[in-house]
Protein backbone atom coordinates (compact mmCIF):
# COMPACT_ATOMS: atom_id res chain seq x y z
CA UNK A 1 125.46 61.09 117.33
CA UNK A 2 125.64 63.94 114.70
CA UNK A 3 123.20 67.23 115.32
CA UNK A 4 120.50 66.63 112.65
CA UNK A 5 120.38 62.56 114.10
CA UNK A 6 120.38 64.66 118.07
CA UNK A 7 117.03 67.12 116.56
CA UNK A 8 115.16 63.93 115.01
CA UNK A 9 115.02 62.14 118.38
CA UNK A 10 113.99 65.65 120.25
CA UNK A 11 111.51 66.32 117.83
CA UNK A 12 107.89 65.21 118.07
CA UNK A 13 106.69 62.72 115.65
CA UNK A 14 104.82 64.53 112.79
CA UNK A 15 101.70 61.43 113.23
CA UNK A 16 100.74 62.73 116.62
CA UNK A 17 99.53 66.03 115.11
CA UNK A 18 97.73 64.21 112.12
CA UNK A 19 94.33 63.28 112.85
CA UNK A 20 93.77 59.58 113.21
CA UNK A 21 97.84 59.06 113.26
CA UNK A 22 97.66 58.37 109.69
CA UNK A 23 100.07 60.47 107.47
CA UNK A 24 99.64 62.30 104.11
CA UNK A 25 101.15 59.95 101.33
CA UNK A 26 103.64 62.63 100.20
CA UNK A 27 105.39 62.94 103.51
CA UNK A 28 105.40 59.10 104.08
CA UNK A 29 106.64 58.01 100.72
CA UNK A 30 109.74 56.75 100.84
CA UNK A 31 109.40 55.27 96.64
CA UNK A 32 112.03 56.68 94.61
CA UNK A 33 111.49 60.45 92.96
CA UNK A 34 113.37 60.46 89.54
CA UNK A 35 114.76 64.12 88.50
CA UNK A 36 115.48 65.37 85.06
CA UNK A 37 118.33 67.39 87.17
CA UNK A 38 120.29 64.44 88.45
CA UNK A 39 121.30 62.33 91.19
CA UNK A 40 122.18 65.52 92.81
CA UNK A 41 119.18 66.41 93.58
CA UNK A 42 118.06 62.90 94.35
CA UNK A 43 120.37 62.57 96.88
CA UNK A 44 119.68 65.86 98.46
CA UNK A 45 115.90 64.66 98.77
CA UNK A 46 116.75 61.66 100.22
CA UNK A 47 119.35 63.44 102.80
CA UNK A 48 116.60 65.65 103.48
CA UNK A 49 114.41 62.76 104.25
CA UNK A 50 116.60 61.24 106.56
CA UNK A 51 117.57 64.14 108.43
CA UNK A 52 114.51 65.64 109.91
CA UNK A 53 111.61 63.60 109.36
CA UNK A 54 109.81 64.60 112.21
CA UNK A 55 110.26 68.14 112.26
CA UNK A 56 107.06 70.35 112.14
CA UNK A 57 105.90 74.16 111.58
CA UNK A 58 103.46 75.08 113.41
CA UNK A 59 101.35 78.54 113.76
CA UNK A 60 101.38 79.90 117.61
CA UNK A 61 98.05 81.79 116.91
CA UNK A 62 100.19 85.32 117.31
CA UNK A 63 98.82 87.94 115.25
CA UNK A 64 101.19 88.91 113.08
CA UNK A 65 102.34 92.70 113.51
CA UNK A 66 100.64 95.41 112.00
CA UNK A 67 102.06 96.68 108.25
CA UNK A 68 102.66 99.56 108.06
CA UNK A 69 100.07 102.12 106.62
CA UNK A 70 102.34 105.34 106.45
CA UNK A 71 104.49 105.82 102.89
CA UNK A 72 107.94 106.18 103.20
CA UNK A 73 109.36 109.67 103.27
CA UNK A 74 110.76 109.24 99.78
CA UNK A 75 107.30 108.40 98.17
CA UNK A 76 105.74 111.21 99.81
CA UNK A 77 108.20 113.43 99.03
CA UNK A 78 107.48 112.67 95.18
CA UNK A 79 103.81 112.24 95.62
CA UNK A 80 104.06 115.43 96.59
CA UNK A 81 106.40 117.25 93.59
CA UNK A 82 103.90 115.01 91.32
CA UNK A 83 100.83 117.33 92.54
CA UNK A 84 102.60 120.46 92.27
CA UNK A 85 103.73 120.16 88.08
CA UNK A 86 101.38 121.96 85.87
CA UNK A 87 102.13 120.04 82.65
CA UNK A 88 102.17 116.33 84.06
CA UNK A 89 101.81 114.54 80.27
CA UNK A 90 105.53 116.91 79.07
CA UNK A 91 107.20 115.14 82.10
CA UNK A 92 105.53 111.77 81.98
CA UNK A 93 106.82 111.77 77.91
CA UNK A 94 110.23 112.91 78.68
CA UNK A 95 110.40 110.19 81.34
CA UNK A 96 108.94 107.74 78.81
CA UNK A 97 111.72 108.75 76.33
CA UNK A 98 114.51 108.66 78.67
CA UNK A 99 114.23 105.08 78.94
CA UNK A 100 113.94 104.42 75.77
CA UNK A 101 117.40 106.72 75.25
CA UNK A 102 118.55 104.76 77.64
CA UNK A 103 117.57 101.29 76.38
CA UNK A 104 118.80 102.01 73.41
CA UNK A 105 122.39 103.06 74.44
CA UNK A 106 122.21 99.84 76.73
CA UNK A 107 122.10 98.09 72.73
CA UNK A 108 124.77 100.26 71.67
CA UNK A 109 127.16 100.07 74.16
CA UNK A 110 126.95 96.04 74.36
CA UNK A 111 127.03 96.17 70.83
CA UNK A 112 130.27 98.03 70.69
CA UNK A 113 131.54 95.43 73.22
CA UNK A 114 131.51 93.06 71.14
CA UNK A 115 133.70 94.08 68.99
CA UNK A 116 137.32 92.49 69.35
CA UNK A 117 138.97 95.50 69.60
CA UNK A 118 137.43 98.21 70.68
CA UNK A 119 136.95 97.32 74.49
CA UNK A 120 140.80 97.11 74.90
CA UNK A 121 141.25 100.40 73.09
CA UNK A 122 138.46 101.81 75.18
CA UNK A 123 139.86 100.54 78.63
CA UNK A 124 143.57 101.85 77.46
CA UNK A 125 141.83 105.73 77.21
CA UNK A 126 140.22 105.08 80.57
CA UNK A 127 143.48 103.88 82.09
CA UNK A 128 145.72 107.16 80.24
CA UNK A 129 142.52 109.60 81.15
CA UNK A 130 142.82 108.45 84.95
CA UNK A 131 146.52 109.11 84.76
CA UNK A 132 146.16 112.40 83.51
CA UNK A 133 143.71 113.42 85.85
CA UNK A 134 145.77 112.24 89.06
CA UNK A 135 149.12 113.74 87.67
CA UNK A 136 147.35 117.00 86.94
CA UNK A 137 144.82 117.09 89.92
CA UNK A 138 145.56 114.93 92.49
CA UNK A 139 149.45 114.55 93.17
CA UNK A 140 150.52 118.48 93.84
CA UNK A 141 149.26 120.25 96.99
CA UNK A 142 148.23 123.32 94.96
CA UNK A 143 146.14 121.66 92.32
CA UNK A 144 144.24 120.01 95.33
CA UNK A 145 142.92 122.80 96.64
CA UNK A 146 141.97 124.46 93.09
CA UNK A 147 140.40 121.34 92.80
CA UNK A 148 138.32 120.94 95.71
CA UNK A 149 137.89 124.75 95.19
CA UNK A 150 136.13 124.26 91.73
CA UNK A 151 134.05 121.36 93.13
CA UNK A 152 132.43 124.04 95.98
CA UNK A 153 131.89 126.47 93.14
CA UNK A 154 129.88 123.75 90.92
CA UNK A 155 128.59 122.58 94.07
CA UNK A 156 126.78 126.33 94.89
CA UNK A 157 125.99 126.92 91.68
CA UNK A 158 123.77 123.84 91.58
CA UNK A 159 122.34 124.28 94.65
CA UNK A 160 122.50 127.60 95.11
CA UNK A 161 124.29 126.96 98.60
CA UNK A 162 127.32 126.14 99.78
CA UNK A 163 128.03 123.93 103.16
C-alpha cells in the first residue's frame, strides 16, 4: 500500500460535506482535459486525481492573528529623514534621475556585452587587477596592516567615528 493510496482510505469522503451528497461537476469529472502543454501535464492531473480524491480543506473558525499595525523600524526611520528635508522636490528629482542613470547604464553595459570581444578582454583586466591587488595588499604582513590601517582612516572620515 503506497502513502498517498494509505491517506485516501483515512481521509473522509469529500460527498459527506456536500449538501445532499451530490458533488460539484468539476471535482467529479473524470472526462478527459486536453492541454496545449502536453501529456505532461495531463498525466500530472490525472495522478493528482487518483491520489487524493477525498482530501478536503477546511476552515476551523480560528481567527486569524492580528497584522501587524506598527511600521518596521526601517520605514520609520525614513519616514522620519523624509519630514525633516527642506527641499523635498531637489531630492525626489535626483532620485528620479538616478534611476534613469542607472537604467541607462543597465543598456550600456548589456550592450557592451554583447560584443564578441570585449567581455573576455574585460574579465582578463578583472582577473590581472585582482592579482595586483593581492600581490601588493594582501600577501606581505606589512602591507596588511597599512591596509586595514587606510580602511579605519576612510572608515572615520565617513563617519566621523571610528570603532
Amino acid at each position: 500500500m503506497t502513502l498517498a493510496t494509505a491517506a485516501a482510505t483515512r481521509a473522509l469522503p469529500f460527498s459527506r460535506f456536500v449538501a445532499g451528497g451530490r458533488l460539484p461537476p468539476l471535482l467529479h469529472d473524470s472526462s478527459p482535459v486536453r492541454h496545449s502543454q502536453g501529456s505532461r501535464s495531463l498525466k500530472l492531473l490525472f495522478y493528482c486525481r487518483k491520489t487524493a480524491p477525498n482530501v478536503v480543506a477546511m476552515a476551523t473558525g480560528e481567527t486569524p492573528a492580528e497584522v501587524a499595525t506598527e511600521l518596521p523600524e526601517f520605514v520609520t526611520t525614513l519616514q522620519e529623514a523624509w519630514e525633516k528635508l527642506d527641499d523635498k522636490y531637489a531630492v525626489a528629482s535626483l532620485a528620479i534621475v538616478s534611476l534613469i542613470a542607472l537604467y541607462g547604464s543597465v543598456g550600456l553595459i548589456s550592450a557592451i556585452d554583447r560584443l564578441p570581444v570585449v567581455p573576455g578582454l574585460f574579465e582578463l583586466v578583472g582577473i590581472g587587477y585582482t592579482g595586483w591587488f593581492v600581490y601588493s595588499n594582501l600577501v606581505f604582513k606589512p602591507d596588511r596592516e597599512a591596509l586595514v590601517a587606510k580602511l579605519k582612516d576612510i572608515y572615520s572620515d565617513v563617519l566621523g567615528s571610528s570603532s
